[in-house]
N, C-alpha and C. Protein backbone atom coordinates (compact mmCIF):
# COMPACT_ATOMS: atom_id res chain seq x y z
N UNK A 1 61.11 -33.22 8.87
CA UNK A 1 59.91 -33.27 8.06
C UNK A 1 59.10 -34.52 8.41
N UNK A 2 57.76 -33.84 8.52
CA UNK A 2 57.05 -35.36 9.00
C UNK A 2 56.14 -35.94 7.57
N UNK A 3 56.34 -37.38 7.54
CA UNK A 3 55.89 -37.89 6.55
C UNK A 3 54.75 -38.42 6.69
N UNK A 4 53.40 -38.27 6.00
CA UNK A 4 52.13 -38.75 6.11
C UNK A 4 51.95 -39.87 5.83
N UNK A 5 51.38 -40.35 6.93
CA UNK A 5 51.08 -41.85 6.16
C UNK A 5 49.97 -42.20 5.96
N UNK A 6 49.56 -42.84 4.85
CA UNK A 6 48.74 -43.15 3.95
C UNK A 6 48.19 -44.83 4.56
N UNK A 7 47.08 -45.02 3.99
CA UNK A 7 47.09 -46.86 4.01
C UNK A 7 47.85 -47.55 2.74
N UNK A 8 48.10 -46.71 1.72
CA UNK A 8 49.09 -47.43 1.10
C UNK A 8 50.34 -47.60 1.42
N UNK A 9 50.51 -46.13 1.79
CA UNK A 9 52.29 -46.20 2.70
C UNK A 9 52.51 -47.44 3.53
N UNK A 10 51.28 -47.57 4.76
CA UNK A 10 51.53 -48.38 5.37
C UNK A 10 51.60 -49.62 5.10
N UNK A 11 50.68 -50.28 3.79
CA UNK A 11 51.07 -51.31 3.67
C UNK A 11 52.29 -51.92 2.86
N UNK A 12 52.55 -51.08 1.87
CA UNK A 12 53.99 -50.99 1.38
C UNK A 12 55.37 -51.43 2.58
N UNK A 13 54.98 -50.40 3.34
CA UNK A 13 56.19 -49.86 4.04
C UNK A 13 56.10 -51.85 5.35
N UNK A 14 55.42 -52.16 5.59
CA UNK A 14 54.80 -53.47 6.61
C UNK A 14 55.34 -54.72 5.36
N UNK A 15 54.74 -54.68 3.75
CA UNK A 15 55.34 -55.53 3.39
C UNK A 15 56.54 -55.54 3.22
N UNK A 16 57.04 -54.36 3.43
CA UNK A 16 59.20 -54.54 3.27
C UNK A 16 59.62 -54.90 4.69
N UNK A 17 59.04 -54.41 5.89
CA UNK A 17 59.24 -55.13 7.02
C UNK A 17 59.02 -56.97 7.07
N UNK A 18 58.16 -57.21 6.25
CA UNK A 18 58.18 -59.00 6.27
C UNK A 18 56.92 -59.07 7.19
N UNK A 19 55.73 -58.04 7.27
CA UNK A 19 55.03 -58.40 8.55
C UNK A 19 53.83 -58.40 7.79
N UNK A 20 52.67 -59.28 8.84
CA UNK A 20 51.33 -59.02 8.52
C UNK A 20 50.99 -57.57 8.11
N UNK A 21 49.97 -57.03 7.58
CA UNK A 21 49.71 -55.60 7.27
C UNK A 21 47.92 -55.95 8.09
N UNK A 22 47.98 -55.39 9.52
CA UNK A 22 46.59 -54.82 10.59
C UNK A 22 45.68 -53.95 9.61
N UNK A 23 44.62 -54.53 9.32
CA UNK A 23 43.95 -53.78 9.17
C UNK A 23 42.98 -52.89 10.44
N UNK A 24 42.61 -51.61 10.12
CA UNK A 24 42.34 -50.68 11.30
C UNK A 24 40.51 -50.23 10.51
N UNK A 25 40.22 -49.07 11.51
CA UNK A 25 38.53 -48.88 10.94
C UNK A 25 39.11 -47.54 10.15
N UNK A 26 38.33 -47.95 9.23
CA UNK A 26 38.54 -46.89 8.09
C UNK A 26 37.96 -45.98 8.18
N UNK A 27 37.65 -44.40 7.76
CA UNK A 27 37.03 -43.27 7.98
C UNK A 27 35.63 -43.58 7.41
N UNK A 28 35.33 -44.86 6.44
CA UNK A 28 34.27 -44.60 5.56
C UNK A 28 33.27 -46.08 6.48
N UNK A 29 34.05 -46.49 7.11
CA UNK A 29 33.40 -47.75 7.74
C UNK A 29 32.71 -47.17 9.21
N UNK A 30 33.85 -46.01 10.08
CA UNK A 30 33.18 -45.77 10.91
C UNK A 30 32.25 -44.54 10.74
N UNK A 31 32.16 -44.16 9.52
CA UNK A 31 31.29 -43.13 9.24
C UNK A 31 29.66 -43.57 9.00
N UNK A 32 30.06 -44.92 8.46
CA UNK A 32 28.86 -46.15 8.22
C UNK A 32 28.04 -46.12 9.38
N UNK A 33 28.95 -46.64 10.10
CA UNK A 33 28.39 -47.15 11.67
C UNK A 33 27.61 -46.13 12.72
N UNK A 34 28.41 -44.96 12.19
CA UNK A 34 27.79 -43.57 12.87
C UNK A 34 26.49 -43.57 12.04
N UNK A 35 26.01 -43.58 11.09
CA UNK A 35 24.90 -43.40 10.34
C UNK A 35 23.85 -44.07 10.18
N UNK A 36 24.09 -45.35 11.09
CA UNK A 36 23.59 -46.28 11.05
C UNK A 36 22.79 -46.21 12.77
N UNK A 37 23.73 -45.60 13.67
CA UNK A 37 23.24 -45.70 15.19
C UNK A 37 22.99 -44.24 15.25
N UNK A 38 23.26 -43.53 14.58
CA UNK A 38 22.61 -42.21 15.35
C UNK A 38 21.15 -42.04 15.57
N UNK A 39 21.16 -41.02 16.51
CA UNK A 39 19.86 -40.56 17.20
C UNK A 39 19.05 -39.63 15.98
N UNK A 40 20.15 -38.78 15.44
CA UNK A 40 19.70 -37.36 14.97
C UNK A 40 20.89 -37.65 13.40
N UNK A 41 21.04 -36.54 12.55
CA UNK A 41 21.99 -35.99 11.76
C UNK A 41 22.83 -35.27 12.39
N UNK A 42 24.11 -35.68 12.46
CA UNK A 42 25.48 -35.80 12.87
C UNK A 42 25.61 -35.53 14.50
N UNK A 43 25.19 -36.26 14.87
CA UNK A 43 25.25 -37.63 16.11
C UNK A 43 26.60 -38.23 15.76
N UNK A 44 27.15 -38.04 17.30
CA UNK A 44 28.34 -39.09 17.36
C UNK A 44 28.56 -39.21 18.42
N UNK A 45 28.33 -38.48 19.52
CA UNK A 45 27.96 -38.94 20.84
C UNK A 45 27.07 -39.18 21.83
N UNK A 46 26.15 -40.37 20.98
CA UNK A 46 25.16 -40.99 22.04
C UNK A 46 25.75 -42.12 22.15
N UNK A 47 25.10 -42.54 23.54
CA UNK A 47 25.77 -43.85 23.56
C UNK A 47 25.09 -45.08 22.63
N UNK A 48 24.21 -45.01 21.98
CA UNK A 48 24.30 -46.02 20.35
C UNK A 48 25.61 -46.39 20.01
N UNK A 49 25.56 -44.79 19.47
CA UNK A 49 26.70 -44.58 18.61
C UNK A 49 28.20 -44.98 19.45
N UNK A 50 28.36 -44.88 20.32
CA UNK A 50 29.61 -44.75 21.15
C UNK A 50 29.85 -46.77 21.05
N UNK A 51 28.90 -47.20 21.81
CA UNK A 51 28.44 -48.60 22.13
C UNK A 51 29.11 -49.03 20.85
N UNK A 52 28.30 -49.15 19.59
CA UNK A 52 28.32 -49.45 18.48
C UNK A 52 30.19 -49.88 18.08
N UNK A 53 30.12 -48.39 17.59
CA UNK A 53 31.86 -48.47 17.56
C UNK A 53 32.78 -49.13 18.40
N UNK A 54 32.98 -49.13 19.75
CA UNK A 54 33.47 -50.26 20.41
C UNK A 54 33.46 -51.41 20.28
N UNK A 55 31.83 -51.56 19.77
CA UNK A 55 32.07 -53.23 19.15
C UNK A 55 32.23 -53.88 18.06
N UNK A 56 32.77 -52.59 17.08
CA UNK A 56 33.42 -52.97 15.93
C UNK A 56 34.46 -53.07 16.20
N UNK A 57 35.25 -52.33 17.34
CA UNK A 57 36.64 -51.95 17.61
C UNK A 57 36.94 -53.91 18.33
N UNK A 58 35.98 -53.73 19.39
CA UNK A 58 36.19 -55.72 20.03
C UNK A 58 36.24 -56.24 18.87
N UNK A 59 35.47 -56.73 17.82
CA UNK A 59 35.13 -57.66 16.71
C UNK A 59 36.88 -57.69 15.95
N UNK A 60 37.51 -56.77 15.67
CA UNK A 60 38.67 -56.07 15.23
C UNK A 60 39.51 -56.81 16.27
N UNK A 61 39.21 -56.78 17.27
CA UNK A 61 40.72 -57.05 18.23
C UNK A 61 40.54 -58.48 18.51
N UNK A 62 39.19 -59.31 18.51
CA UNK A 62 39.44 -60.28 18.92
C UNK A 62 39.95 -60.97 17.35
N UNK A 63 39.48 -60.92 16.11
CA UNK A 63 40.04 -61.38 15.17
C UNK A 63 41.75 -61.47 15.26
N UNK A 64 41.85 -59.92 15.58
CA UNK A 64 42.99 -59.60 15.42
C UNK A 64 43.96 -61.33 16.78
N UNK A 65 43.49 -61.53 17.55
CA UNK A 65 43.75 -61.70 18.85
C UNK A 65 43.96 -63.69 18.19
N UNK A 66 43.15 -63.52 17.21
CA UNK A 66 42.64 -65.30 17.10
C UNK A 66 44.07 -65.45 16.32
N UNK A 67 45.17 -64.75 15.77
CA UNK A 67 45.75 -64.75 15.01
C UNK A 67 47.46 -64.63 15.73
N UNK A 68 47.21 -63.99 16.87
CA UNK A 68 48.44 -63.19 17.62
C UNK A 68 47.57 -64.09 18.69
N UNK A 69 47.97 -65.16 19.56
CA UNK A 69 47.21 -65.15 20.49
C UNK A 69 48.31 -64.86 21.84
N UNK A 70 50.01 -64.45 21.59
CA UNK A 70 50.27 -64.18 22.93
C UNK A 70 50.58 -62.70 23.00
N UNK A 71 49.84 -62.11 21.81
CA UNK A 71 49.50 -60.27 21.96
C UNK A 71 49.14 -60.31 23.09
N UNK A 72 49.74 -59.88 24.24
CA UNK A 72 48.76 -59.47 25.63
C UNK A 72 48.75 -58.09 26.29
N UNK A 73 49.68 -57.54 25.15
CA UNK A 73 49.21 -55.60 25.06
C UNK A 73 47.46 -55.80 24.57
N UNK A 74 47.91 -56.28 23.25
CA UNK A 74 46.00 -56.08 22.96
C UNK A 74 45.32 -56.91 23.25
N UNK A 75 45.70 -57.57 24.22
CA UNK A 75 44.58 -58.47 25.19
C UNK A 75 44.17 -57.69 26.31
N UNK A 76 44.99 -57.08 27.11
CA UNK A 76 44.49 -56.12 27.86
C UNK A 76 43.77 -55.06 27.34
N UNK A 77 44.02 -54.16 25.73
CA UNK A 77 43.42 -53.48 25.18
C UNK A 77 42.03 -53.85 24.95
N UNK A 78 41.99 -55.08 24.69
CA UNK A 78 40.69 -55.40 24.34
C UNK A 78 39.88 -55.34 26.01
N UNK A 79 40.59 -55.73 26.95
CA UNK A 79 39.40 -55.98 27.94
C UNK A 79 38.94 -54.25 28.78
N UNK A 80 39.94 -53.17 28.15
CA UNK A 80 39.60 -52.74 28.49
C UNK A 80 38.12 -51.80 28.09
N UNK A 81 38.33 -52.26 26.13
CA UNK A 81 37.53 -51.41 25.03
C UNK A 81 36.04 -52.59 26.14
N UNK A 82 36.06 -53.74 26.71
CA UNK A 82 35.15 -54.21 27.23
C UNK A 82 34.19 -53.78 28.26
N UNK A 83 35.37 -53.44 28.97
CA UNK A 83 34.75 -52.55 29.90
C UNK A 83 33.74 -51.33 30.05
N UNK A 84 34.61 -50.73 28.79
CA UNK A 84 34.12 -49.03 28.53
C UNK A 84 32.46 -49.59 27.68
N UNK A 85 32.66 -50.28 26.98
CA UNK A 85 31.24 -50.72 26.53
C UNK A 85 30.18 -50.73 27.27
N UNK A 86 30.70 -52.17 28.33
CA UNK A 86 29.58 -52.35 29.23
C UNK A 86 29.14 -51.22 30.33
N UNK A 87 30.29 -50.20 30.45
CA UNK A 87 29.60 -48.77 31.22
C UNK A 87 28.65 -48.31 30.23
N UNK A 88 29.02 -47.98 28.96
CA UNK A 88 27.89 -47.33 28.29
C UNK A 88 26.65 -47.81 28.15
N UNK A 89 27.15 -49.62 27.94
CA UNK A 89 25.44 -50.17 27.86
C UNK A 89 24.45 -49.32 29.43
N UNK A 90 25.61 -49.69 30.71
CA UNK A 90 24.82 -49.73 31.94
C UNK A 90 24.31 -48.02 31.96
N UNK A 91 24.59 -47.19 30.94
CA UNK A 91 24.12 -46.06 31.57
C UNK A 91 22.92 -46.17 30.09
N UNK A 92 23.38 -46.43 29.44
CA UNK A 92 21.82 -46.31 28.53
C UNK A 92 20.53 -47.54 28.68
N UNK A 93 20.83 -48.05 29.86
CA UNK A 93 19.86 -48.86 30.44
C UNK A 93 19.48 -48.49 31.79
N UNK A 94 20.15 -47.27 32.39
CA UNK A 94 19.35 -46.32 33.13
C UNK A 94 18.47 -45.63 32.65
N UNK A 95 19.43 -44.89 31.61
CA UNK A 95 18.69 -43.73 31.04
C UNK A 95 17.27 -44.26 29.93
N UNK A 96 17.12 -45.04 29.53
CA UNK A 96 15.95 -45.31 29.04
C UNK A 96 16.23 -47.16 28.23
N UNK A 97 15.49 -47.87 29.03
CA UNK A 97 15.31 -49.31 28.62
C UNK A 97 14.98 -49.64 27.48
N UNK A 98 14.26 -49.08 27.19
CA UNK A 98 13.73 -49.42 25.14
C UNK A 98 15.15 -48.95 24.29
N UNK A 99 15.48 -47.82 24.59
CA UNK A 99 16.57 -47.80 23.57
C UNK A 99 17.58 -48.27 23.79
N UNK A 100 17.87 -49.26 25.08
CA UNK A 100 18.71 -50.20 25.54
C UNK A 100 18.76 -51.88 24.79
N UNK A 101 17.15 -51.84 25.00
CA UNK A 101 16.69 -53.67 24.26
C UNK A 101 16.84 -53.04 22.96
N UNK A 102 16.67 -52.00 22.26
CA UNK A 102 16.51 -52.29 21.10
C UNK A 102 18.18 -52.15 20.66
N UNK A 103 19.12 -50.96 20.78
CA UNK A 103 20.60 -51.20 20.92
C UNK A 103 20.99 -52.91 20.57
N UNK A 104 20.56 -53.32 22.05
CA UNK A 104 21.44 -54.94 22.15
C UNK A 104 20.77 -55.78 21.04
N UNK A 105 19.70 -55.65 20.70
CA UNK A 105 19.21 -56.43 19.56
C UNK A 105 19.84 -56.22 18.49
N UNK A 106 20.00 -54.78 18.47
CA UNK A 106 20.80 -54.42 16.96
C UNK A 106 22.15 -55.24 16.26
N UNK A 107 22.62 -54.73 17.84
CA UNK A 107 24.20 -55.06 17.93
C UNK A 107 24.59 -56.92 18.37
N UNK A 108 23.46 -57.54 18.28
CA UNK A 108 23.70 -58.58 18.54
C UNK A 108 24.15 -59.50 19.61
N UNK A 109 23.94 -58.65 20.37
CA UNK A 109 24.85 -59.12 22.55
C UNK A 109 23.84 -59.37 23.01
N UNK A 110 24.00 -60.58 23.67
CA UNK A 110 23.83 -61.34 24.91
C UNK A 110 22.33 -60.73 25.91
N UNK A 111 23.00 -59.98 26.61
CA UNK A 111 22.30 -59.22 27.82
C UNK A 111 21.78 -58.30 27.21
């Protein structure tokens, strides 16, 4: 029998282990974020939206990272969620530059 787990389960079940309890993106946070970058009504794969979420997912891992700093599973995890980003930026800065500057403005990056 498989047992569902809940976010209460899990944190229950993490505080009897003796461990930190990770927080993860919640259904209602990345539902936020989708609603916030979409193109259209129920949009979830443009790259806004795609972009976006990744860099809630980085923001998440590097916290996570400032805390664990010889995690180097999710140090590599993270460079890779890096990677996949910066492909998406580079193709929605082919595909049209305005909705590229305005993206990075949103999201607060650099380039």
């Amino acid at each position: 029998m498989v047992k569902k787990v809940t976010k209460k389960t899990a944190k229950t079940t993490a505080k009897k282990a003796g461990k930190k309890v990770q927080s993860t993106m919640l259904p209602d946070d990345k539902q936020k974020i989708i609603e916030e970058f979409a193109q259209k009504k129920g949009d979830t794969g443009s790259p806004e939206v795609q972009a976006a979420l990744l860099s809630h997912k980085i923001i998440k891992l590097t916290s996570h990272l400032d805390s664990n700093k010889k995690d180097n599973h999710s140090r590599h995890g993270l460079l890779k969620v890096i990677a996949k980003r910066r492909r998406i930026l580079n193709y929605l800065k082919k595909l049209d530059e305005m909705r590229y500057n305005k993206l990075i403005n949103k999201l607060g990056l650099k380039k």
